[in-house]
N, C-alpha and C. Protein backbone atom coordinates (compact mmCIF):
# COMPACT_ATOMS: atom_id res chain seq x y z
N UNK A 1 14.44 -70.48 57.34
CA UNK A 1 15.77 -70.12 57.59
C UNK A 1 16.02 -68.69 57.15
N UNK A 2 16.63 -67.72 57.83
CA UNK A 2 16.78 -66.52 57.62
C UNK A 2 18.38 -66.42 57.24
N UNK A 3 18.18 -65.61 56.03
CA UNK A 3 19.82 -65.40 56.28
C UNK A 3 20.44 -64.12 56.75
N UNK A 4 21.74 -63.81 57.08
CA UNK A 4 22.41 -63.16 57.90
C UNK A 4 22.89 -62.57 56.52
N UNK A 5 22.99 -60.85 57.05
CA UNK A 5 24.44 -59.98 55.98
C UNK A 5 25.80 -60.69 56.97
N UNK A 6 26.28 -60.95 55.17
CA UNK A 6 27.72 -60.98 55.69
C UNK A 6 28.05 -60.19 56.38
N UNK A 7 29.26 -60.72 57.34
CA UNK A 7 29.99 -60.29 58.33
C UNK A 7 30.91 -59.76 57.87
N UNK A 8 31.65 -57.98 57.81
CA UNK A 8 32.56 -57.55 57.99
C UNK A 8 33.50 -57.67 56.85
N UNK A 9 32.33 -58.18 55.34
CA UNK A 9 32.72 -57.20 54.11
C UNK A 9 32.91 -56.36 54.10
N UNK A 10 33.96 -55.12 53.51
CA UNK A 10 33.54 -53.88 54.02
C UNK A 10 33.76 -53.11 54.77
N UNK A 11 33.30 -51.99 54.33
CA UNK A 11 32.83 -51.03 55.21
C UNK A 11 31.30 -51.15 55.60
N UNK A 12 31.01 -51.36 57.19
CA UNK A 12 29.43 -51.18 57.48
C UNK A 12 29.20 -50.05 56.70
N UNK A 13 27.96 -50.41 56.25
CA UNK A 13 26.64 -49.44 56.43
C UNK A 13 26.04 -48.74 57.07
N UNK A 14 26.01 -47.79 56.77
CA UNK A 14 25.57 -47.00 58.51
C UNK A 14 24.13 -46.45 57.75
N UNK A 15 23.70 -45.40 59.06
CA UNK A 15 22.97 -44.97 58.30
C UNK A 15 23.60 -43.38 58.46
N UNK A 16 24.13 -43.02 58.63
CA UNK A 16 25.51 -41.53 58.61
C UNK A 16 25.87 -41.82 56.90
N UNK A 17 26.43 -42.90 56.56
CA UNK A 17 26.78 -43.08 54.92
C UNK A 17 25.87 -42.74 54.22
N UNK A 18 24.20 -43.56 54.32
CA UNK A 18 23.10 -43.20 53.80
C UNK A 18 23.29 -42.15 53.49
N UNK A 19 23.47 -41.19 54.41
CA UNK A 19 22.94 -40.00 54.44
C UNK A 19 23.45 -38.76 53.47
N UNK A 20 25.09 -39.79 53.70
CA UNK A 20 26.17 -38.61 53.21
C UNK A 20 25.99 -38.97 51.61
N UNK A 21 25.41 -40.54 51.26
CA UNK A 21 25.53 -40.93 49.99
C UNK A 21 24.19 -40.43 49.50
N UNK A 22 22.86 -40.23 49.88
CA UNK A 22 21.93 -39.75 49.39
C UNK A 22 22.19 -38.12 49.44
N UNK A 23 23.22 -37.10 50.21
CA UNK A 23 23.11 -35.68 50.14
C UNK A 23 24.23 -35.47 48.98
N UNK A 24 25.21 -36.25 48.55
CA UNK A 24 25.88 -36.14 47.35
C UNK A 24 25.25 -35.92 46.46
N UNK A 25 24.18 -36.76 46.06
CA UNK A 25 23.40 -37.37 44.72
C UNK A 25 22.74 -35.78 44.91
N UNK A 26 21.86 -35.64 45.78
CA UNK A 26 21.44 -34.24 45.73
C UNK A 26 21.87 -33.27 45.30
N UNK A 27 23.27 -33.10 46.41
CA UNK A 27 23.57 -31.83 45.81
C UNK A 27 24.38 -31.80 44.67
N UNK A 28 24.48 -33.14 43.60
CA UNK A 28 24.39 -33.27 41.95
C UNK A 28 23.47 -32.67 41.06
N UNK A 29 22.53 -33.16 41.73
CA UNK A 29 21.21 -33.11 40.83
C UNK A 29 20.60 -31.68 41.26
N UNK A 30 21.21 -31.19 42.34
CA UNK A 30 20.52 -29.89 42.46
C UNK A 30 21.73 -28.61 41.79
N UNK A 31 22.60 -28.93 41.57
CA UNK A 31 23.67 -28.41 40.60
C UNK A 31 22.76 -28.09 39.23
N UNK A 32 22.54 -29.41 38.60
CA UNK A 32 22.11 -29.53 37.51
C UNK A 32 20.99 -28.69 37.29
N UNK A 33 19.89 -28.78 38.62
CA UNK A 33 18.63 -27.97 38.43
C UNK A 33 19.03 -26.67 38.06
N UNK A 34 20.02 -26.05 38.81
CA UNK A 34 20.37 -24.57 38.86
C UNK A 34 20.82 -24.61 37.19
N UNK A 35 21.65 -24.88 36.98
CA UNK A 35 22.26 -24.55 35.60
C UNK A 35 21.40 -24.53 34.87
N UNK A 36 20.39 -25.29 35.01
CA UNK A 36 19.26 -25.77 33.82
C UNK A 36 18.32 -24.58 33.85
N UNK A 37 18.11 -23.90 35.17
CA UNK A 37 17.18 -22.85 35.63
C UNK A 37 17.89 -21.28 34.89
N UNK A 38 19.12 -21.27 35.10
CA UNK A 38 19.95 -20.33 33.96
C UNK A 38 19.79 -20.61 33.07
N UNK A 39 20.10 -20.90 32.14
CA UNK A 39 19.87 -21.77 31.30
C UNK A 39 18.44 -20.96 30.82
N UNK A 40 17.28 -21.51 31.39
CA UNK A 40 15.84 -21.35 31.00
C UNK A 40 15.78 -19.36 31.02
N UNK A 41 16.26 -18.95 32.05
CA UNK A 41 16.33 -17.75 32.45
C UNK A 41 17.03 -16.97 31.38
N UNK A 42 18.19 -16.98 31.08
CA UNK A 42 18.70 -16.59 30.00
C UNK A 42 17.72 -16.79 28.68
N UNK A 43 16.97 -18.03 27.92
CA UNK A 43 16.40 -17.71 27.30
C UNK A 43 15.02 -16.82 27.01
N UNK A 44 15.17 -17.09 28.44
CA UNK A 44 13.41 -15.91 28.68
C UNK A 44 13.88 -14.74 28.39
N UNK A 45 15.14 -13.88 28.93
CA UNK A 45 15.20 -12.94 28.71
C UNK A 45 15.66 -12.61 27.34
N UNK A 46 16.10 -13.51 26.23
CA UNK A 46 16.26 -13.05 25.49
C UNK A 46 15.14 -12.44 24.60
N UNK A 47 14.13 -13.92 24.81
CA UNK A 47 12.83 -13.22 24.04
C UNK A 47 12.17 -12.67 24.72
N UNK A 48 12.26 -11.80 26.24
CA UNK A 48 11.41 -10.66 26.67
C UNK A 48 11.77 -9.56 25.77
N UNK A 49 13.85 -9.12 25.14
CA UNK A 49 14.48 -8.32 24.33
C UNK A 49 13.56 -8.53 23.18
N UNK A 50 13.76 -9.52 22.77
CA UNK A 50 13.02 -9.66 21.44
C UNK A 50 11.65 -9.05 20.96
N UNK A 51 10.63 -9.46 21.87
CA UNK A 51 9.62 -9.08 22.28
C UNK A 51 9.52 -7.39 22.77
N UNK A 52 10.17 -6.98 23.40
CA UNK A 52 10.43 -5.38 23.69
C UNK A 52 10.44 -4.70 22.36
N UNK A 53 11.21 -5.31 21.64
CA UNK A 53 11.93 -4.65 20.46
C UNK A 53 11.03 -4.40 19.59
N UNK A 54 10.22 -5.74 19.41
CA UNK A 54 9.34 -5.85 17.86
C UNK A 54 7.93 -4.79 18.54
N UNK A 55 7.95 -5.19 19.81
CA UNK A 55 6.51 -3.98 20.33
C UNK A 55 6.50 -2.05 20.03
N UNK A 56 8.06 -2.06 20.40
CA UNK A 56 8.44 -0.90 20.52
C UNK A 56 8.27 -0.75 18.88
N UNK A 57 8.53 -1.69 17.67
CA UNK A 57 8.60 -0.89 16.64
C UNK A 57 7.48 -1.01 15.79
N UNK A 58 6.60 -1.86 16.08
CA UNK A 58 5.45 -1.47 16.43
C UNK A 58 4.38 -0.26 16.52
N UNK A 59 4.75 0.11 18.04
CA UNK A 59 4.40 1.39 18.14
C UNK A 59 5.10 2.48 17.63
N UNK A 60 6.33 2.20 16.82
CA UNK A 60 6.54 3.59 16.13
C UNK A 60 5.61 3.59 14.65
N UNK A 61 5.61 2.69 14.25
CA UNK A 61 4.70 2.31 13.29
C UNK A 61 3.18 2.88 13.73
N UNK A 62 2.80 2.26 14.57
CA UNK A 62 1.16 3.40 14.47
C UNK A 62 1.30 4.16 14.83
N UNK A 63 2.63 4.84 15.14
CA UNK A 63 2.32 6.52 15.18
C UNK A 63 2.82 7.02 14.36
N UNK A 64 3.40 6.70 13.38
CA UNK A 64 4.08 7.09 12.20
C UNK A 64 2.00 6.87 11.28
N UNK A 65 1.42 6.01 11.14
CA UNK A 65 0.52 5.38 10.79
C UNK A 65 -0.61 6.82 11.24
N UNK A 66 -0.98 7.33 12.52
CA UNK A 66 -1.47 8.08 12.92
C UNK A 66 -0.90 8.87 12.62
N UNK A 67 0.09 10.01 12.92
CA UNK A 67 0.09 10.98 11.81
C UNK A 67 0.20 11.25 11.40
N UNK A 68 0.42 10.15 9.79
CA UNK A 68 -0.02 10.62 8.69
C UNK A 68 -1.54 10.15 8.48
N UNK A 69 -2.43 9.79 9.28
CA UNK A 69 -4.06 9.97 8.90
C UNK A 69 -4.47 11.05 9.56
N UNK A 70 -3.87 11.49 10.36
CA UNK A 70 -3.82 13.08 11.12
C UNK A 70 -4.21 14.14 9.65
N UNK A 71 -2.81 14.23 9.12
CA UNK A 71 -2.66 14.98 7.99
C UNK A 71 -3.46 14.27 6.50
N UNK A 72 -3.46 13.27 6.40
CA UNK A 72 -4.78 13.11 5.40
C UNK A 72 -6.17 13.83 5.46
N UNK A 73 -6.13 13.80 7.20
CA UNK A 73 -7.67 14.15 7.42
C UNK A 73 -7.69 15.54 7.19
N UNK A 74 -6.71 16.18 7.43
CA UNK A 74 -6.48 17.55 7.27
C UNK A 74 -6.89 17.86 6.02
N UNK A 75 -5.69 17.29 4.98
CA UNK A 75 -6.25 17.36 3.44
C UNK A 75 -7.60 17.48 3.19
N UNK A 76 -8.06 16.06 3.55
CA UNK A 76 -9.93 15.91 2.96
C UNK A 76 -10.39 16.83 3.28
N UNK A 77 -10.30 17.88 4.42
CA UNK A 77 -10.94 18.57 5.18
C UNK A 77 -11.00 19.93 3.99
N UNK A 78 -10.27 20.48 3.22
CA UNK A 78 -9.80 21.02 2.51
C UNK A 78 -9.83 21.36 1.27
N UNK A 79 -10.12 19.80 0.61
CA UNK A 79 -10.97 19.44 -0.60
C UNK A 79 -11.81 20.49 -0.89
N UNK A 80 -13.14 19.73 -0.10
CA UNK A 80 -14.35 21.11 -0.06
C UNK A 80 -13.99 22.35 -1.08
N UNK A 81 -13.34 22.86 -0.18
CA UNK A 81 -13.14 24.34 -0.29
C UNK A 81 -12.36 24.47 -1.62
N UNK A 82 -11.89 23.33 -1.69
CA UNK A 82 -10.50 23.97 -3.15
C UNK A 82 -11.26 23.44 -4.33
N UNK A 83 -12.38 22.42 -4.18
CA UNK A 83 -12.93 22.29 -4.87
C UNK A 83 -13.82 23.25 -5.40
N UNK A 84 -14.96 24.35 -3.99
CA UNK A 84 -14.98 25.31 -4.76
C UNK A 84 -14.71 26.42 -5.45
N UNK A 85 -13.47 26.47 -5.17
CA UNK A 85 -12.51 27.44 -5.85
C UNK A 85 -12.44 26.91 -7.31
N UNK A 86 -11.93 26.05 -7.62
CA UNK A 86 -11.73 25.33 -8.75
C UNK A 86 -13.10 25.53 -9.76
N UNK A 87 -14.40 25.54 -9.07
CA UNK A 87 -15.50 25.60 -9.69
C UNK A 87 -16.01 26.69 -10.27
N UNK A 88 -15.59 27.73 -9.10
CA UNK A 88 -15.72 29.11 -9.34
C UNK A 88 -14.87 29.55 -10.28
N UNK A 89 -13.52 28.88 -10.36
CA UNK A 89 -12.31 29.84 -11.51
C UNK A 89 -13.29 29.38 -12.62
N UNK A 90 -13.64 27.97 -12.97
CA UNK A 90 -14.18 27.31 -13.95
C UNK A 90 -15.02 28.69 -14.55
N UNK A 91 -16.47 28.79 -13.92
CA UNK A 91 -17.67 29.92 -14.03
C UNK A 91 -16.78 30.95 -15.10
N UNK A 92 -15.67 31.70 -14.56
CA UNK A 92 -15.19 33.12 -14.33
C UNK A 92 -14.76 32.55 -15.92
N UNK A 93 -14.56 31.42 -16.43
CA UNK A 93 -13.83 31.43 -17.86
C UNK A 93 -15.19 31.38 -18.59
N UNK A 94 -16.05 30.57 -18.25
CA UNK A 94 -17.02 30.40 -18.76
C UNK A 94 -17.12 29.94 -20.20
N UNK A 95 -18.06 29.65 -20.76
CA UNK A 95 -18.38 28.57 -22.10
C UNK A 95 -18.58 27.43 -21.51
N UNK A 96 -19.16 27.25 -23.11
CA UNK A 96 -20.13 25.90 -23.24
C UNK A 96 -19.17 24.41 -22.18
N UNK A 97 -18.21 24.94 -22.55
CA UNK A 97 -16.90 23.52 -22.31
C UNK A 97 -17.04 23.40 -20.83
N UNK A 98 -16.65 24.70 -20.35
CA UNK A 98 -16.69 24.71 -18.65
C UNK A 98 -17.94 24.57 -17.91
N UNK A 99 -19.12 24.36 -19.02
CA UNK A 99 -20.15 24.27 -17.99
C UNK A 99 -20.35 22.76 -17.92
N UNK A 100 -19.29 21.88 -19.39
CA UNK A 100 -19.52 20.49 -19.36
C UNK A 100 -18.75 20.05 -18.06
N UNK A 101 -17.95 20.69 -18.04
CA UNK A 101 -16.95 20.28 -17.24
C UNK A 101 -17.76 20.07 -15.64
N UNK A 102 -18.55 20.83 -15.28
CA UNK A 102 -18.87 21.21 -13.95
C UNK A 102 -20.14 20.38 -14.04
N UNK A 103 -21.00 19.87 -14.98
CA UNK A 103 -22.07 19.30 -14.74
C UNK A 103 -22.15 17.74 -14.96
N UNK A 104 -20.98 17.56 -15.73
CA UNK A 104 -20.65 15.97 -16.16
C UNK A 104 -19.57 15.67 -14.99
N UNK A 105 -18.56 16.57 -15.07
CA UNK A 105 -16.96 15.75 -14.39
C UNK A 105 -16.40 16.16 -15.67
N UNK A 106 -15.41 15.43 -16.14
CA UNK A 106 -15.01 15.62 -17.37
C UNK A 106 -15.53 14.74 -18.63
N UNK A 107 -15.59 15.94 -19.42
CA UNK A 107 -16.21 15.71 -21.22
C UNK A 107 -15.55 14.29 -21.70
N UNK A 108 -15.94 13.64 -22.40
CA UNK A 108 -15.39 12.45 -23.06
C UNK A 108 -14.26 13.28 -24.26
N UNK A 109 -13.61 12.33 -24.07
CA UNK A 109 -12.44 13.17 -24.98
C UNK A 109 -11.52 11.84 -25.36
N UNK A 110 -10.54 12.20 -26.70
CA UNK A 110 -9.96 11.48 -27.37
C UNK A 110 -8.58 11.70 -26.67
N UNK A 111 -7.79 11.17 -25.85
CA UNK A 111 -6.26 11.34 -26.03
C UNK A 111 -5.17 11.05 -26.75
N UNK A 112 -4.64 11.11 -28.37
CA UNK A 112 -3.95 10.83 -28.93
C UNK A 112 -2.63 11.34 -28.24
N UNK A 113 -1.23 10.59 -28.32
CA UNK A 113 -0.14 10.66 -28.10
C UNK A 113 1.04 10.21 -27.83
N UNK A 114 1.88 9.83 -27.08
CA UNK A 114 2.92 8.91 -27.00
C UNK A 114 4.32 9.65 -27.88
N UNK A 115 4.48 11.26 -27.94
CA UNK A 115 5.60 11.70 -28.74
C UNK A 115 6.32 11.87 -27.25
N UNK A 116 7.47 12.86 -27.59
CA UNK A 116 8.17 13.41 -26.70
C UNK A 116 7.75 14.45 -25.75
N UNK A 117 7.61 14.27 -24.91
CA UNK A 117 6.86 15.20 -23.96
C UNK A 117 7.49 17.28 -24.33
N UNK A 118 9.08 16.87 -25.00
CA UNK A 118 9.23 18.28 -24.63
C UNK A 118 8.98 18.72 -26.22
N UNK A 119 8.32 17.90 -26.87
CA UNK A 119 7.75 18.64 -28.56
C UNK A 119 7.18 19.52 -28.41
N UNK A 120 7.11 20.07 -29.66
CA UNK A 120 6.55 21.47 -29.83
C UNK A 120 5.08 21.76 -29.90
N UNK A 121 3.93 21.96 -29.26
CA UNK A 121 2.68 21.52 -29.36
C UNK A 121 1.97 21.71 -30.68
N UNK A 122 2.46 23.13 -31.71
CA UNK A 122 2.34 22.64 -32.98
C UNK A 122 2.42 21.36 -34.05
N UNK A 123 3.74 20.83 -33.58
CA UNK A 123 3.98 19.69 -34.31
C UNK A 123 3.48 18.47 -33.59
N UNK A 124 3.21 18.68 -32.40
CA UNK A 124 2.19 17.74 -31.59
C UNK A 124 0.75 17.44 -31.87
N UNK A 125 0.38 18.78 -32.24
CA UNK A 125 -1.62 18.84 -32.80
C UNK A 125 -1.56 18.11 -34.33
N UNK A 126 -0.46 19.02 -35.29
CA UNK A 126 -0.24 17.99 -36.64
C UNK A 126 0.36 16.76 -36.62
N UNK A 127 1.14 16.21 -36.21
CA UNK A 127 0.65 14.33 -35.99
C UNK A 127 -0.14 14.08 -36.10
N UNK A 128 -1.11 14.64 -34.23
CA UNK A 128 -2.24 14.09 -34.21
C UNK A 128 -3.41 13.96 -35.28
N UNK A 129 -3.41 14.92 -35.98
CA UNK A 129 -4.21 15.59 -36.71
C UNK A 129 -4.45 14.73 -38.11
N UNK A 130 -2.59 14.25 -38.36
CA UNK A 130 -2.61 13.41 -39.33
C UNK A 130 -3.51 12.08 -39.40
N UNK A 131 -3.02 11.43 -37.99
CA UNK A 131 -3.05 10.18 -37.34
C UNK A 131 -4.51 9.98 -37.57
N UNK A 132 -5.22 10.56 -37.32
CA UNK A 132 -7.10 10.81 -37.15
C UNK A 132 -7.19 10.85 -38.70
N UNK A 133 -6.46 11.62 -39.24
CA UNK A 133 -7.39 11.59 -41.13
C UNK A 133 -6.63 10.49 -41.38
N UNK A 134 -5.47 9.23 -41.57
CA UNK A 134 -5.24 8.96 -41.87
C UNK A 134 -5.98 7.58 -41.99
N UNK A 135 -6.48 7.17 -40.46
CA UNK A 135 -7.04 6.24 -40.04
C UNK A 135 -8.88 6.55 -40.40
N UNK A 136 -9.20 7.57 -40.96
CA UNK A 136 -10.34 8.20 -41.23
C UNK A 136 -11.89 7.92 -40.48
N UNK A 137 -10.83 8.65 -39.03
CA UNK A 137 -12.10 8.52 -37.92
C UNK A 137 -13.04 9.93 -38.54
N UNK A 138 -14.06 9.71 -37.97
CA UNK A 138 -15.36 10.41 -38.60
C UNK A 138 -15.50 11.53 -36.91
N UNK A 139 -14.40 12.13 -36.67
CA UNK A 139 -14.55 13.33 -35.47
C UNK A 139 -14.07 14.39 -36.28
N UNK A 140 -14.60 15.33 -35.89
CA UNK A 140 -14.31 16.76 -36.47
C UNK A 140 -13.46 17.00 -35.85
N UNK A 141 -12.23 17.59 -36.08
CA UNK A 141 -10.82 17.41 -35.02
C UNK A 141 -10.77 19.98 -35.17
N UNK A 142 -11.88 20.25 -35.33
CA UNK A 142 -11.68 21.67 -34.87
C UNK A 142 -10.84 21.93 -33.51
N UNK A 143 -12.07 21.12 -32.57
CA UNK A 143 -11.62 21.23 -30.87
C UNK A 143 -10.76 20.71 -30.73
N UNK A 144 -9.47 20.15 -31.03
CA UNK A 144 -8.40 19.70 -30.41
C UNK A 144 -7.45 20.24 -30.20
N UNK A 145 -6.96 20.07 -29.23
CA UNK A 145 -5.71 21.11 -28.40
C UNK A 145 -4.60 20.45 -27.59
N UNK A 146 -3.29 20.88 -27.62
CA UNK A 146 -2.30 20.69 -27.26
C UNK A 146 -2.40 21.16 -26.05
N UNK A 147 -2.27 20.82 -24.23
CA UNK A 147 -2.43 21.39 -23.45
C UNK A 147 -1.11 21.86 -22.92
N UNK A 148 -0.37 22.95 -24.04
CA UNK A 148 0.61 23.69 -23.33
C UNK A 148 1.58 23.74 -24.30
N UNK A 149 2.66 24.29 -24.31
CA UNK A 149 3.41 25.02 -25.20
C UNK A 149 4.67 23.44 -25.44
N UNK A 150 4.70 22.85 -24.68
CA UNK A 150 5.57 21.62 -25.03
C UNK A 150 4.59 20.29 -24.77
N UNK A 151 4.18 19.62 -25.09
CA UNK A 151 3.73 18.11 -24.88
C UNK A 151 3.89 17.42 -25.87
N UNK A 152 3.42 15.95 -25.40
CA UNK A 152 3.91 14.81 -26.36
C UNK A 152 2.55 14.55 -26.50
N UNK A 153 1.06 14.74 -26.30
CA UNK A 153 0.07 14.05 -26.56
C UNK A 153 -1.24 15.85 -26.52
N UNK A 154 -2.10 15.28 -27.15
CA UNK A 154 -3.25 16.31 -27.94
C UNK A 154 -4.68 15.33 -27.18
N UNK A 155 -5.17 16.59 -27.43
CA UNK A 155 -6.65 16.36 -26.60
C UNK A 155 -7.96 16.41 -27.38
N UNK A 156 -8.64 15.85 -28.17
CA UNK A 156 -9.61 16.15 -28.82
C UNK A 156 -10.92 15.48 -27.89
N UNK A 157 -11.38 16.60 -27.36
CA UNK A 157 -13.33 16.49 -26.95
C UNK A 157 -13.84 15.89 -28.06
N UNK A 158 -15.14 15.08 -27.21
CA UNK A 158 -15.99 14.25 -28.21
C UNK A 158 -17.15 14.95 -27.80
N UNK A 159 -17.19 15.77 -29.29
CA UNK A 159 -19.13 16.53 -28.69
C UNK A 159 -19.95 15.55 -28.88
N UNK A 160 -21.36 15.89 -28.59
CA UNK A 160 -22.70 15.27 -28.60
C UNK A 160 -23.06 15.68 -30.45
N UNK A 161 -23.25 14.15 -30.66
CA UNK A 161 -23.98 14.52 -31.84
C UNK A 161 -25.50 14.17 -31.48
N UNK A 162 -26.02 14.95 -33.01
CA UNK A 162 -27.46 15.40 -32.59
C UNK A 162 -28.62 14.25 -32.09
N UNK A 163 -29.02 14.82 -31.07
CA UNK A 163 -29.72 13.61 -31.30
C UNK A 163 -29.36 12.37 -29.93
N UNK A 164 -28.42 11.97 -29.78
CA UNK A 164 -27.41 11.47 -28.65
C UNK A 164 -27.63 11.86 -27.49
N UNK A 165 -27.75 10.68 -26.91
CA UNK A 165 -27.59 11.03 -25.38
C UNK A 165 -26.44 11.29 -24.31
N UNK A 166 -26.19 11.50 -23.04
CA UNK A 166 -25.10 11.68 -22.52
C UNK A 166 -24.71 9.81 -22.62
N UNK A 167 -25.84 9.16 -21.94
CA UNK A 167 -25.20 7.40 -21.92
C UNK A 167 -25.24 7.28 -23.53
N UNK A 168 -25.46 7.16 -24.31
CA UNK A 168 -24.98 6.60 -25.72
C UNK A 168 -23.80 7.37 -26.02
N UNK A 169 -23.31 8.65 -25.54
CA UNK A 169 -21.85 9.14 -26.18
C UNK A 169 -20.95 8.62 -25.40
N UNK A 170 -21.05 8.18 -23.84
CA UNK A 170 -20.47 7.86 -23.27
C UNK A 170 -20.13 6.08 -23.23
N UNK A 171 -21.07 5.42 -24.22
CA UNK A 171 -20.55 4.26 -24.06
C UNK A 171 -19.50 3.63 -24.71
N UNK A 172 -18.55 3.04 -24.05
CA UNK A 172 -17.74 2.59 -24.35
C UNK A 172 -17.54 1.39 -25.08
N UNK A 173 -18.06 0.16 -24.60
CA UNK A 173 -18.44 -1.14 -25.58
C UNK A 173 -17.11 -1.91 -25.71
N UNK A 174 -16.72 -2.87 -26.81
CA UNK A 174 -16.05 -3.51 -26.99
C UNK A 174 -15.00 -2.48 -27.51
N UNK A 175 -13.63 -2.96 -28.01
CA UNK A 175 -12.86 -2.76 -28.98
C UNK A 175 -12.73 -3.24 -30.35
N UNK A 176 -14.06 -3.95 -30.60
CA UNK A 176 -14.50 -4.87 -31.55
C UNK A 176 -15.91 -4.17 -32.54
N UNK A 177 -16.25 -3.81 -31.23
CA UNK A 177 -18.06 -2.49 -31.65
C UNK A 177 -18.75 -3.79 -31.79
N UNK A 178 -18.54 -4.84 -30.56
CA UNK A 178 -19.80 -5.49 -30.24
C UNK A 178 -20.45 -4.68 -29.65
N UNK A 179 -22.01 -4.59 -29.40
CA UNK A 179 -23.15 -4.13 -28.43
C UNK A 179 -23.01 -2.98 -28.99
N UNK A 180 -22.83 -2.05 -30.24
CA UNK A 180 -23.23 -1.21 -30.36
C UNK A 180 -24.45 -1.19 -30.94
């Protein structure tokens, strides 16, 4: 037994309704696509901005980065030369000191200090001077010098005693005088 659609419930069905009822739904859902496609679009472009921005600063950065290794290289380039200047003034003073200076680097030396930088370098060498006999280090404090008419700290060179090598004057060791 087959059954029959009711009779004249309604509005028939057509297939014109179909049509009009399936191109509604569409052009719903194709609403939605669009907005959603803005939507996506707008955020792309924000982070293409974003992305522009951080590249661009970026590249100001390695060129800020480049030249200043531009001008470093310049410097090094420069060294050399001022170095031998520096070597040569050294010669032109000459003594024992300046020839340590040029064949070691610099002499081992004592830096006592920690006063006021704008003291008087007299009363800067006698501190120091005190400070050393008081504590009764065993350096001959002749060579010690104030380097300049105001400082807060004195310079006493450590000569070679007799006998001594450059590595035994130069070693340093504990603060204890293990490994000596």
């Amino acid at each position: 037994m087959k059954r029959r659609a009711p009779e004249n419930e309604g509005t028939a069905l057509t297939l014109e309704t179909i049509r009009e009822a399936i191109g509604e739904a569409i052009r719903g859902e194709l609403q939605e696509v669009r907005q959603d496609i803005r939507h996506f679009a707008t955020r792309v472009d924000h982070v293409e901005s974003q992305v522009t921005k951080q590249m661009q600063q970026t590249i100001n950065l390695l060129d800020e980065m480049t030249h200043k290794h531009a001008e470093h290289g310049g410097i090094l380039q420069q060294l050399p030369e001022a170095n031998r200047e520096v070597r040569s003034r050294l010669e032109q003073l000459g003594g024992e000191y300046c020839c340590t200076i040029l064949r070691w680097g610099r002499p081992p030396a004592l830096v006592i200090g920690g006063w006021d930088p704008d003291q008087d370098a007299k009363v800067t060498k006698s501190e120091a001077e005190d400070i050393l006999k008081s504590v009764g280090a065993p350096i001959y404090l002749d060579s010690m010098f104030v380097p300049g008419v105001r400082r807060g700290y004195a310079i006493l060179p450590i000569d070679t005693r007799p006998g001594e090598s450059f590595e035994e004057r130069n070693y340093t060791g504990d603060c204890n005088g293990a490994g000596q």
